[in-house]
N, C-alpha and C. Protein backbone atom coordinates (compact mmCIF):
# COMPACT_ATOMS: atom_id res chain seq x y z
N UNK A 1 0.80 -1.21 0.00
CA UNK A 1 0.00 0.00 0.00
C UNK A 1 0.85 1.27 0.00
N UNK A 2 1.86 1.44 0.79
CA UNK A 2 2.53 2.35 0.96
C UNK A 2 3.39 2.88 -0.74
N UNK A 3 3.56 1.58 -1.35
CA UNK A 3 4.04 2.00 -2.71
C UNK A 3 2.83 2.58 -3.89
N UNK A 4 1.90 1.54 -3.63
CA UNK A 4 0.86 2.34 -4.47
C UNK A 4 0.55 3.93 -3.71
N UNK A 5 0.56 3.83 -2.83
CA UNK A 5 -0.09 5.55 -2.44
C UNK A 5 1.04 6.52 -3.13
N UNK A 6 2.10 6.56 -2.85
CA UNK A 6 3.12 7.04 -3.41
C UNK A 6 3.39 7.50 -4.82
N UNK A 7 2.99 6.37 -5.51
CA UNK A 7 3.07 6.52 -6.77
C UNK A 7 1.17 6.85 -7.71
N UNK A 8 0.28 7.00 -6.81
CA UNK A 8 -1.20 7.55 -7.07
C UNK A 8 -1.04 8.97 -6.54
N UNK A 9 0.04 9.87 -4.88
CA UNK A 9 0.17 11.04 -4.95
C UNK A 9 1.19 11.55 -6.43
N UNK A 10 2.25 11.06 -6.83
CA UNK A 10 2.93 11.39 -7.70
C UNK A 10 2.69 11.60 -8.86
N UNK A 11 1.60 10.88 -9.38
CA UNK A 11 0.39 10.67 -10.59
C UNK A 11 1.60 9.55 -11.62
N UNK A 12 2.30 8.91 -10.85
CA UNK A 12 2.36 7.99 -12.11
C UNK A 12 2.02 6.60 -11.79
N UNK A 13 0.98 7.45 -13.02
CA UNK A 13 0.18 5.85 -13.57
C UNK A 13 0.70 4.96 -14.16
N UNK A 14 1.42 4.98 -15.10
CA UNK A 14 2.25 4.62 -16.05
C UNK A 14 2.67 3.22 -15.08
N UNK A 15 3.68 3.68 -13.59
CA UNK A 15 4.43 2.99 -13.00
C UNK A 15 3.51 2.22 -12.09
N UNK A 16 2.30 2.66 -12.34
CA UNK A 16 1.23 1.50 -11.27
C UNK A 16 0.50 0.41 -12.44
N UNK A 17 0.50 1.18 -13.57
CA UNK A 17 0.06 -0.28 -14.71
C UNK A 17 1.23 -1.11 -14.36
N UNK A 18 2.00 -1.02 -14.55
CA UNK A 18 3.53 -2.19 -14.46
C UNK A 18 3.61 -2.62 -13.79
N UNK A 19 3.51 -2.10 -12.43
CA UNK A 19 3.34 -2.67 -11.00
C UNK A 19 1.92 -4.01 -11.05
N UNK A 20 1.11 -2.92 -11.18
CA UNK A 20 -0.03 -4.09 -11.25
C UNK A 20 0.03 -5.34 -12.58
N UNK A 21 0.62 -5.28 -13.44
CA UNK A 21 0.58 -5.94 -14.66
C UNK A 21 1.75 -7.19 -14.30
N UNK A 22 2.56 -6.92 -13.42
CA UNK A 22 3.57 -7.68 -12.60
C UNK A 22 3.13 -8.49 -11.64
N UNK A 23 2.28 -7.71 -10.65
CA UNK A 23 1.77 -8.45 -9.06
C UNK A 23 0.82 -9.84 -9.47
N UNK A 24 0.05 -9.87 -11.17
CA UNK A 24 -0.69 -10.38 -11.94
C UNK A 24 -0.38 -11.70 -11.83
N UNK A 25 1.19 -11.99 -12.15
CA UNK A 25 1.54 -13.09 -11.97
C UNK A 25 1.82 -14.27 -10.79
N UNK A 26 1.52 -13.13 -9.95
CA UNK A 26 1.43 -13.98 -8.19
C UNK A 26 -0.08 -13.94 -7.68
N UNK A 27 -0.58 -12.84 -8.52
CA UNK A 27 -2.62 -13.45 -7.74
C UNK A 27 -2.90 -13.29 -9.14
N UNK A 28 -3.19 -14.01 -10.16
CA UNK A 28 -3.98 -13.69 -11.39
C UNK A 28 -5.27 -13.81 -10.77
N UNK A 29 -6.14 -14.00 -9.85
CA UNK A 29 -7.65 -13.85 -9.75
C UNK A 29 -7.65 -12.78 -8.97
N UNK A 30 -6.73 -12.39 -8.02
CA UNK A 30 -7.67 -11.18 -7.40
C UNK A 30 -8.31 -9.87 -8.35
N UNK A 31 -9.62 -10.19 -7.53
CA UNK A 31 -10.33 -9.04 -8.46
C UNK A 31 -10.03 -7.77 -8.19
N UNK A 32 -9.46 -7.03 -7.00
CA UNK A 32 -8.97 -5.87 -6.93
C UNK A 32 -8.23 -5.51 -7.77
N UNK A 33 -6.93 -6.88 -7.97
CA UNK A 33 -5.83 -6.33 -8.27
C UNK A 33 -5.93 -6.42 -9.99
N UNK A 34 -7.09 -7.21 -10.61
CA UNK A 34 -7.55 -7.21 -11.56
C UNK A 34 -8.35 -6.07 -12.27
N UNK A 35 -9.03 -5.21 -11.66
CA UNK A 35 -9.83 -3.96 -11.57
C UNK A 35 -8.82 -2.85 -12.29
N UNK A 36 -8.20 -3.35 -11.57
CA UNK A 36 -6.87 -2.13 -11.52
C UNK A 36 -6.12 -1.91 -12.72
N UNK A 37 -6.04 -3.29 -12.73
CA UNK A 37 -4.52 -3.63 -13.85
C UNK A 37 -5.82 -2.83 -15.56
N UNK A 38 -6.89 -3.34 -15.44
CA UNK A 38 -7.72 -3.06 -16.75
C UNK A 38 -8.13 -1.70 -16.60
N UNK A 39 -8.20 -1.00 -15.54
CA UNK A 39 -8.43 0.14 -15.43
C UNK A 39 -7.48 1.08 -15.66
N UNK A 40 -6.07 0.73 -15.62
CA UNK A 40 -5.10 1.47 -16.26
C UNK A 40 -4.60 1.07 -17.47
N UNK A 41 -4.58 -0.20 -18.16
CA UNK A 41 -4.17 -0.61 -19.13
C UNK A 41 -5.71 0.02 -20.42
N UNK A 42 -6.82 0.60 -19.82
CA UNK A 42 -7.19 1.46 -20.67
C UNK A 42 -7.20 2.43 -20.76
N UNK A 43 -6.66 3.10 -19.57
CA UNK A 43 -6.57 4.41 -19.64
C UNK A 43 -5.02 5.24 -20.72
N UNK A 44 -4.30 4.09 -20.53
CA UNK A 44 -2.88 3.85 -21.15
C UNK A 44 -2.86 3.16 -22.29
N UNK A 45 -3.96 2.69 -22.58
CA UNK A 45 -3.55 2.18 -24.39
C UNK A 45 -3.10 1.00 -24.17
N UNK A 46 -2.86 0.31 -23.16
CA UNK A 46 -1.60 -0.87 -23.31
C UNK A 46 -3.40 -2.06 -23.89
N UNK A 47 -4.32 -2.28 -23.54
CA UNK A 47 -4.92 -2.66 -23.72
C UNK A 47 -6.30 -2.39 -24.78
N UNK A 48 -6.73 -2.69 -25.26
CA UNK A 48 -8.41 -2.16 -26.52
C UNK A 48 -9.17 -2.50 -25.28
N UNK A 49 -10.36 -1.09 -25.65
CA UNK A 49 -11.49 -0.76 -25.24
C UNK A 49 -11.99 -2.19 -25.09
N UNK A 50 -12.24 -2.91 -26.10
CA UNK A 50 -13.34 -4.04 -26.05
C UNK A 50 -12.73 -5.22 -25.57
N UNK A 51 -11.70 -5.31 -25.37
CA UNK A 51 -10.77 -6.22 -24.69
C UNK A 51 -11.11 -6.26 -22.68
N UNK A 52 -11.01 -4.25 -22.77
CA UNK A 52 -10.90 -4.35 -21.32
C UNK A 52 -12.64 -4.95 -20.85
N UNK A 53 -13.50 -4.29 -21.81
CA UNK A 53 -14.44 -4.64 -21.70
C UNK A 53 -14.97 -5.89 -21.20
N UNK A 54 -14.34 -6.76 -22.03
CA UNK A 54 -14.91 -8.22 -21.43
C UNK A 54 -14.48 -8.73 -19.86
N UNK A 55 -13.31 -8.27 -20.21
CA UNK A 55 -12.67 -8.60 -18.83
C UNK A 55 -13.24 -8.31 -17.89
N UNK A 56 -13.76 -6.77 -17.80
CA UNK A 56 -14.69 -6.31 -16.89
C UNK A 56 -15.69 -7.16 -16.45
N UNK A 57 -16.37 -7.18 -17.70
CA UNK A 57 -17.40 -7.65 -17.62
C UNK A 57 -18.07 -9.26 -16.42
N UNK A 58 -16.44 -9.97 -16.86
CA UNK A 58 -16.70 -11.56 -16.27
C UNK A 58 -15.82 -10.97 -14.84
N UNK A 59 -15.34 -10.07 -14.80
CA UNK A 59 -14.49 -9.68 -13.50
C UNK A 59 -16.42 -9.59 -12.77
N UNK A 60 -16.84 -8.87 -12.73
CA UNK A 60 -18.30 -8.33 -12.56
C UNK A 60 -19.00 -9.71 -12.17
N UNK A 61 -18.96 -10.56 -12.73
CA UNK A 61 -19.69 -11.62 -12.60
C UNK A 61 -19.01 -12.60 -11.56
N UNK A 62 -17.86 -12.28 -11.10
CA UNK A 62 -16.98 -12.74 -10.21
C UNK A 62 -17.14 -12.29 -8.71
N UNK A 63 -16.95 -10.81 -8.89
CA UNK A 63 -17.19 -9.83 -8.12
C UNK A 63 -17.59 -8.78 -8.22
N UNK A 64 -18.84 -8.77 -7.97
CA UNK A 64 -19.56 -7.31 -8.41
C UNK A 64 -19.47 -6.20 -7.42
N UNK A 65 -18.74 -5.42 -7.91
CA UNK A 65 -18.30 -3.69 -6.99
C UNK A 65 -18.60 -2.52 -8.00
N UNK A 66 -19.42 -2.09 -7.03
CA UNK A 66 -19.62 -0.80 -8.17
C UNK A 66 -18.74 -0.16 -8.58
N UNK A 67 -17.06 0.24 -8.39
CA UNK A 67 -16.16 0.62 -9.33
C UNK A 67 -16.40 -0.16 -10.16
N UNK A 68 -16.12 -1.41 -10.30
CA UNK A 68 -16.13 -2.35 -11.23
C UNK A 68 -16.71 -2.00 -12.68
N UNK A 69 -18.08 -1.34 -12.21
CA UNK A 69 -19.00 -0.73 -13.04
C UNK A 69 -18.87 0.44 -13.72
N UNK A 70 -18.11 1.08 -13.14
CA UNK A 70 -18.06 2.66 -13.61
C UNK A 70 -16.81 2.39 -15.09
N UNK A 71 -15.56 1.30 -14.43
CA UNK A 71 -14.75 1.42 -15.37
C UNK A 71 -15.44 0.86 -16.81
N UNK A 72 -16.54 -0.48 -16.35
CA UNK A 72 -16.81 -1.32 -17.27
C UNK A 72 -17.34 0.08 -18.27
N UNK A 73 -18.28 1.22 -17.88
CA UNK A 73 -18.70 2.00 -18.42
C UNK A 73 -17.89 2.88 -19.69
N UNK A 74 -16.94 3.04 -18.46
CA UNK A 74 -15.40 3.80 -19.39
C UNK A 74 -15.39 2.84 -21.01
N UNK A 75 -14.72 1.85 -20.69
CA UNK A 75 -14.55 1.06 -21.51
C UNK A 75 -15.52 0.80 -22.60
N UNK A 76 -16.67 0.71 -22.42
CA UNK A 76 -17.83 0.58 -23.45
C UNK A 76 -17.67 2.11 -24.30
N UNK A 77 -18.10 3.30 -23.58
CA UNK A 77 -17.96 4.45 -23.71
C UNK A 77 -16.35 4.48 -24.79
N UNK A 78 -15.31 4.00 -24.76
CA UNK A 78 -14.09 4.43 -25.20
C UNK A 78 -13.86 3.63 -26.69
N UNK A 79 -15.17 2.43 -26.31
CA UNK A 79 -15.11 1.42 -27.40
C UNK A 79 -16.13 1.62 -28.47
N UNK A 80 -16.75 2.98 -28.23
CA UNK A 80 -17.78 3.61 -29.02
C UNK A 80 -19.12 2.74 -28.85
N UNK A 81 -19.09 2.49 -27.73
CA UNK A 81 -20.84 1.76 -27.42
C UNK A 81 -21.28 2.55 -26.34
N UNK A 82 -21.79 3.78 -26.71
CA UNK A 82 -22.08 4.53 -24.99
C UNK A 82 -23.93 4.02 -25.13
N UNK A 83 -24.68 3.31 -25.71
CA UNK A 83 -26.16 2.96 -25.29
C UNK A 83 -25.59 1.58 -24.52
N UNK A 84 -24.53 0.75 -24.56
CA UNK A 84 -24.09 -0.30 -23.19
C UNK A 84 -24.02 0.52 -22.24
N UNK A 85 -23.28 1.31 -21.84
CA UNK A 85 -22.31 1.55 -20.92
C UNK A 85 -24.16 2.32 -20.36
């Protein structure tokens, strides 16, 4: 926690996709840490709109949190489907 806060006051995102795109390989199910990783990998391009989308989507069906929802929104919205989102 102390590293993510650090690097969310500093604003780099950049260095928390990597972080999270890394930690991936020691919990691939947590849904937090899953939330995250798709929530910056669209905000950053590293990932397609409709890609993060799905992910969301079955993340949602896993664990439903209303962030969960807002990004799934982003993502529809970015993937040019704003009557989904």
């Amino acid at each position: 926690m102390p590293v993510f806060t650090s690097l969310v006051a500093k604003g780099r995102s950049e260095d928390l996709l990597a972080m999270f795109r890394s930690l991936l390989n020691y919990e691939p199910t947590n849904p937090e840490l899953l939330h995250n990783f798709y929530y910056f990998a669209l905000i950053h391009g590293f990932l397609p709109p409709h890609q993060v989308a799905v992910g969301l989507a079955k993340l949602i069906r896993q664990a439903d949190q209303p962030t969960y929802h807002s990004s799934l929104m982003l993502a529809e919205m970015l993937d040019a489907r704003p009557a989904d989102a």
